[in-house]
Protein backbone atom coordinates (compact mmCIF):
# COMPACT_ATOMS: atom_id res chain seq x y z
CA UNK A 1 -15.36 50.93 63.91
CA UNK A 2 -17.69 50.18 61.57
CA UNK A 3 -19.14 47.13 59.86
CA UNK A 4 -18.57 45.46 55.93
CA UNK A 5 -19.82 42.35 54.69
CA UNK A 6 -18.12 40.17 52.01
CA UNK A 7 -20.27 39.59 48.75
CA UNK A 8 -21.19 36.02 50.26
CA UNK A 9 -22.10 37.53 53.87
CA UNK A 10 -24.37 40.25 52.14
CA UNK A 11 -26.04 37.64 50.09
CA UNK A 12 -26.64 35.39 52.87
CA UNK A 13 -27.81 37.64 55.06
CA UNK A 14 -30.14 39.81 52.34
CA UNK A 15 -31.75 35.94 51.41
CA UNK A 16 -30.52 36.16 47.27
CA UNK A 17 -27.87 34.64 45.71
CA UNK A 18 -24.42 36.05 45.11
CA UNK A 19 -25.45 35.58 41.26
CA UNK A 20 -28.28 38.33 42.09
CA UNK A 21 -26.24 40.49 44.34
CA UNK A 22 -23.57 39.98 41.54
CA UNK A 23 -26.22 41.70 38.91
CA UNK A 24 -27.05 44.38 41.07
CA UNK A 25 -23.35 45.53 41.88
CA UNK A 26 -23.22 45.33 37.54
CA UNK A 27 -26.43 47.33 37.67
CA UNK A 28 -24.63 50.20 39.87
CA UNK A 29 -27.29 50.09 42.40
CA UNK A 30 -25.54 48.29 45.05
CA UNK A 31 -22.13 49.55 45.44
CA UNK A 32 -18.78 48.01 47.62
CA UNK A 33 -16.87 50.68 49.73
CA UNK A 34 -13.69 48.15 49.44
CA UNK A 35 -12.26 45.84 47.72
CA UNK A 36 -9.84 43.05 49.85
CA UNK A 37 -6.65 42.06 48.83
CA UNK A 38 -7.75 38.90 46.76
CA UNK A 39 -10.41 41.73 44.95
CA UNK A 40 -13.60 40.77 47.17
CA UNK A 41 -16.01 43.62 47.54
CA UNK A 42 -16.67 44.60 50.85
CA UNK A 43 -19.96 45.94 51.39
CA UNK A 44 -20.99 49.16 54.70
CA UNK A 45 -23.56 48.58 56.91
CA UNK A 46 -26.20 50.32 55.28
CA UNK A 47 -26.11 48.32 52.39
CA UNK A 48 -27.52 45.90 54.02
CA UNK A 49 -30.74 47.78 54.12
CA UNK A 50 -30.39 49.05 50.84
CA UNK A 51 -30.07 45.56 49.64
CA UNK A 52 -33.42 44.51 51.41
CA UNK A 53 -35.15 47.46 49.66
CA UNK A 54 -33.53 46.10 46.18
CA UNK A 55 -35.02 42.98 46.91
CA UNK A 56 -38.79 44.22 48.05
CA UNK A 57 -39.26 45.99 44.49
CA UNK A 58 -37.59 43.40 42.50
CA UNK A 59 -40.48 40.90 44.79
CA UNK A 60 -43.28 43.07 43.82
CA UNK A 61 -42.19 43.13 40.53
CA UNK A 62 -39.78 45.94 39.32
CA UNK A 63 -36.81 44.53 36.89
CA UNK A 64 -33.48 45.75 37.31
CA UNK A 65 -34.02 48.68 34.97
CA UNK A 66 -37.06 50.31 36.69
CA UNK A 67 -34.95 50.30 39.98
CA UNK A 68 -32.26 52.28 38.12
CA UNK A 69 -34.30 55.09 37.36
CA UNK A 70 -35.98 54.71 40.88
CA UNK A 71 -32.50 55.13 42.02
CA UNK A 72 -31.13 57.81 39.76
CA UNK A 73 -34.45 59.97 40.27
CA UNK A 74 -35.14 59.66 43.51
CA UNK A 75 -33.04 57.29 45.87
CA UNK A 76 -34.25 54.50 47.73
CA UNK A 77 -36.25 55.29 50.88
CA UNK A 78 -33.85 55.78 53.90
CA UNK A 79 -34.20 54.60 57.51
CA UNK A 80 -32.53 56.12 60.52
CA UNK A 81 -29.80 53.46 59.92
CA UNK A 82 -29.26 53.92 56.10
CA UNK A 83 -28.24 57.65 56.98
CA UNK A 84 -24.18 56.93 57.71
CA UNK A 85 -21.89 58.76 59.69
CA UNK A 86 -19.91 57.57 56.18
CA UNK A 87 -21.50 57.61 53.00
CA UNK A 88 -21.76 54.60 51.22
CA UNK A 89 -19.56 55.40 48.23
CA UNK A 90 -16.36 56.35 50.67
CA UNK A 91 -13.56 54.07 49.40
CA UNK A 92 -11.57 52.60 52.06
CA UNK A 93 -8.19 51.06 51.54
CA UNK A 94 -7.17 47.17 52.67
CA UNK A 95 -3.80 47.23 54.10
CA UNK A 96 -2.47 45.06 50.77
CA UNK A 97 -3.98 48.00 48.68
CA UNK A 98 -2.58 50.87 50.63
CA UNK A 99 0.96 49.08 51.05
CA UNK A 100 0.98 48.60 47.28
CA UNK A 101 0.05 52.57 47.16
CA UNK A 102 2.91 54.12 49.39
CA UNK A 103 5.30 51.40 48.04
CA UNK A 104 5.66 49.76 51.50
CA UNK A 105 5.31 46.24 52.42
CA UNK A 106 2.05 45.12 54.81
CA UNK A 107 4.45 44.21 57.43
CA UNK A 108 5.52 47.70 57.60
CA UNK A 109 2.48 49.11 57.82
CA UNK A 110 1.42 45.77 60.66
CA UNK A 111 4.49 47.19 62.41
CA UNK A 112 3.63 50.87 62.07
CA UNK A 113 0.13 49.78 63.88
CA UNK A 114 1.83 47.96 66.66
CA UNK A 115 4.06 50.69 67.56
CA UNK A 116 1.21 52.91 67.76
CA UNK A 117 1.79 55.18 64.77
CA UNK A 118 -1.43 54.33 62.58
CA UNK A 119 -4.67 52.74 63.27
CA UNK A 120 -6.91 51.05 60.96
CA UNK A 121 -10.56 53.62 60.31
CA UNK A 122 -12.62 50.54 60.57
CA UNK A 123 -12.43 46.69 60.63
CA UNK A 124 -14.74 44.75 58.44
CA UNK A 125 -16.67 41.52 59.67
CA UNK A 126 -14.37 38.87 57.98
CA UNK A 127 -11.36 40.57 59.89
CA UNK A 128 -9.95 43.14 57.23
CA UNK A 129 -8.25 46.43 58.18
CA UNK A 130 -9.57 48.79 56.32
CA UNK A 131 -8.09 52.64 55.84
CA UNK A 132 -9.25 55.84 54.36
CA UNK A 133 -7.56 57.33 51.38
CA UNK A 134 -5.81 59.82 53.15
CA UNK A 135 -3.58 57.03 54.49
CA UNK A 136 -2.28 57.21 51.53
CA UNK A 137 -0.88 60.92 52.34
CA UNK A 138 0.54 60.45 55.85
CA UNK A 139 1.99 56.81 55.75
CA UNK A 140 3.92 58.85 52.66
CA UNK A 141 4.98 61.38 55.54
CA UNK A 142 5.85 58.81 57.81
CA UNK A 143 8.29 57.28 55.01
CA UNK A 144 9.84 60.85 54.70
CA UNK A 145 10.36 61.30 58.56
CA UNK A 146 12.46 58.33 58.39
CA UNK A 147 14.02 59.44 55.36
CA UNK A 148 14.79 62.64 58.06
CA UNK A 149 16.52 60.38 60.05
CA UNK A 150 13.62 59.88 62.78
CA UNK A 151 13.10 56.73 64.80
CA UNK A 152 9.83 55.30 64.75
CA UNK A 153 9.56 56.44 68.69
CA UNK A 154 9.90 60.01 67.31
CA UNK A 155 7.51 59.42 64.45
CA UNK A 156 5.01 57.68 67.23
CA UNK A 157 5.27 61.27 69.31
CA UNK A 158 4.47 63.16 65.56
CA UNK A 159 1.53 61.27 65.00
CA UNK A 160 0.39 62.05 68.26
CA UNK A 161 0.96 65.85 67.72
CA UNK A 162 -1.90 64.72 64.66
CA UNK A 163 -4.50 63.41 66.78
CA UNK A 164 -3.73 66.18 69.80
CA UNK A 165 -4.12 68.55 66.94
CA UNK A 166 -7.28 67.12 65.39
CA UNK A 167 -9.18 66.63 69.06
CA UNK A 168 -7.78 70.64 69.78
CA UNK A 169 -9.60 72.02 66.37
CA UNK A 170 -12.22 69.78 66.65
CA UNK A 171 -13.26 69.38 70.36
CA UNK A 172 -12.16 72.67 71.88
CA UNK A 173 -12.68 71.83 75.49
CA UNK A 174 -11.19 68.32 75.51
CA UNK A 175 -8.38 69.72 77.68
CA UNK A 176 -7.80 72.29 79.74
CA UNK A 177 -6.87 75.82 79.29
CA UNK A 178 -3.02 74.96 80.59
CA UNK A 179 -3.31 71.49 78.81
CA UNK A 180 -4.11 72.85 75.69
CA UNK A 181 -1.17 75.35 75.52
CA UNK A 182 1.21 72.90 76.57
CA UNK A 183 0.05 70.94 73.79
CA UNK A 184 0.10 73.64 70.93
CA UNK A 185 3.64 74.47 72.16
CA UNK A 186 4.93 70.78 71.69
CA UNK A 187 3.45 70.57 68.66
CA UNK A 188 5.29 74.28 67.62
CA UNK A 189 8.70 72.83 69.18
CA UNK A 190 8.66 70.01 66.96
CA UNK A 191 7.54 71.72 63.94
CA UNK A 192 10.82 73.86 64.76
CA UNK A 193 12.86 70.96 65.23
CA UNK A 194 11.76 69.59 62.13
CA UNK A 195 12.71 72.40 60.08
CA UNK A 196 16.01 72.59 61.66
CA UNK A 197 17.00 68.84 60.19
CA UNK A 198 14.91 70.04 56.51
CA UNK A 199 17.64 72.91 56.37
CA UNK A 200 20.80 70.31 57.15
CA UNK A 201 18.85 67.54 54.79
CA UNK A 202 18.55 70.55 52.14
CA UNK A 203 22.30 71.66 52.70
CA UNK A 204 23.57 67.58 52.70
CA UNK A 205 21.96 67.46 49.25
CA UNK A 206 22.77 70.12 47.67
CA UNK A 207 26.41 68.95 48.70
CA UNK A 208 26.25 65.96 47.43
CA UNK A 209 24.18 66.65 44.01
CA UNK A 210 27.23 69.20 43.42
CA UNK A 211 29.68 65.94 44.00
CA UNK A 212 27.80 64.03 42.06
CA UNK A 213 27.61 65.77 39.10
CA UNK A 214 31.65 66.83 39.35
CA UNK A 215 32.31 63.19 39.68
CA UNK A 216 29.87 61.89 37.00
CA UNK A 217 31.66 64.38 34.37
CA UNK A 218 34.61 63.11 35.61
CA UNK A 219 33.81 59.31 35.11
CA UNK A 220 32.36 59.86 31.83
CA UNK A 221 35.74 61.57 30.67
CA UNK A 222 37.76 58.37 32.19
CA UNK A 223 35.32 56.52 30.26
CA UNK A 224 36.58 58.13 27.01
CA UNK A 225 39.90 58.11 27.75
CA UNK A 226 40.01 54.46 28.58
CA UNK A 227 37.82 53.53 25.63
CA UNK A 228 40.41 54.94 23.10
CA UNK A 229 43.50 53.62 24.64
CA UNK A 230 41.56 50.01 23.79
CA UNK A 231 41.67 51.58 20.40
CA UNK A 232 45.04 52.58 20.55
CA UNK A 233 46.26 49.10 21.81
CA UNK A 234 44.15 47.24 19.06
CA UNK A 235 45.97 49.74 16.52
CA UNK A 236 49.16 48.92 17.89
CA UNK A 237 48.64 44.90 17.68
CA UNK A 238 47.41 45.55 14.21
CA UNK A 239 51.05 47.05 12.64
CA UNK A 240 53.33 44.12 14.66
C-alpha cells in the first residue's frame, strides 16, 4: 500500500501554505494522483520530495516560471525515493469515483471488498481507498457475472482464478509443478462453465427479443384499433 497526502497534509508537512501549494498544482509542476470524493487532491509519496525541491529553488530565488522550464527541460533532480514503483501521474480512483463509473453504489463495492472479491491498490493517509483505473473494467465484469446468474461466492472463486492467474504469469515458481496445473485446469473448467451459461443467456435472449418484438407489433396494432373505436364512439354520440 502506498502513501497520499491531502493538499493540507502536503502543505504542512512541505512548510508552505496551501495558497502556495495551490499555485504550484495551477503551475502543473506539482501534480495529485487522486482526487477524493468531496474533489480533494490527493498527493503520492514522492511528491513530497518533489515539493521540497519546488520549495529550495523558489528559496534561492527561481519564480514559478523558471521552474517550469526547469521542469519541462530537464526534471527535477531525483532521489532513490522519488523513483516510484508508480509514477506520479497514475490516476487512482476513490471508491465514490469508481462507483459513480461502473454505475454501482459505494456500498456495493464496500460489500464486494468484504466478501473478498476486490481490494483497494492503495490506502491514502487520511483513510481513502483508492483503486486503479482498471477497476473500472473488472467491477464491470463482476456486474455481468451476476447478470449470468452467479452468486457473489462464485464471483469470489473467479476473482481468485485472476490473482492465481496473475501470480502464475508473473511469478512462475510460486507453486509447484502439480499446484500449478491444478490451478490452470480450474481456471480452464470455469472458463468452460462460463461459456456453457453465455450460450443458454445467448439462446434466452434471442427468445425473448423474438417475443418481444411479436408482442410489441401486436400492442401497437391494439393501440390503433382501440384508438379508432374512441373515434367511432365520439362519431356515434355526435349523430344522436
Amino acid at each position: 500500500m502506498g502513501n497520499l497526502f491531502t493538499f493540507s497534509e502536503l502543505a504542512q508537512r512541505t512548510g508552505v501554505s496551501e495558497r502556495t501549494m495551490a499555485e504550484w498544482e495551477s503551475a502543473g509542476i506539482l501534480k495529485p494522483s487522486a482526487i477524493s470524493d468531496d474533489h480533494t487532491p490527493l498527493f503520492p509519496l514522492p511528491a513530497l520530495e518533489r515539493a521540497a525541491m519546488i520549495k529550495k529553488l523558489v528559496d534561492i530565488g527561481y519564480n514559478l516560471e523558471h521552474i517550469k522550464k526547469i521542469v519541462r527541460k530537464v526534471g527535477l533532480p531525483q532521489t532513490a525515493t522519488t523513483a516510484p514503483s508508480v509514477p506520479i501521474t497514475d490516476s487512482y480512483l476513490t471508491v465514490g469515483v469508481l462507483a459513480e463509473k461502473v454505475g454501482i453504489s459505494t456500498r456495493t463495492i464496500k460489500h464486494w471488498e468484504d466478501v473478498g472479491i476486490i481490494a483497494p491498490d492503495m490506502w491514502s493517509e487520511a483513510g481513502f481507498r483508492l483503486y486503479s483505473d482498471a477497476y473500472i473494467f473488472f467491477c464491470s465484469l463482476i456486474k455481468d457475472l451476476q447478470l449470468f446468474g452467479y452468486s457473489l461466492e462464485e464471483i469470489k472463486q473467479i476473482s481468485d482464478y485472476f490473482r492465481d492467474f496473475w501470480d502464475i504469469s508473473h511469478e512462475h515458481y510460486q507453486y509447484s509443478r502439480d499446484e500449478t496445473a491444478e490451478k490452470l485446469q480450474q481456471m480452464l473448467t470455469a472458463i468452460d462453465t462460463l461459456f456453457d451459461k453465455m450460450h443458454q443467456l445467448q439462446g434466452g435472449i434471442e427468445r425473448w427479443e423474438k417475443l418481444l418484438k411479436k408482442k410489441r407489433t401486436e400492442i401497437h396494432q391494439l393501440h390503433a384499433s382501440n384508438a379508432k373505436r374512441r373515434g367511432s364512439a365520439a362519431g356515434t354520440k355526435e349523430k344522436k
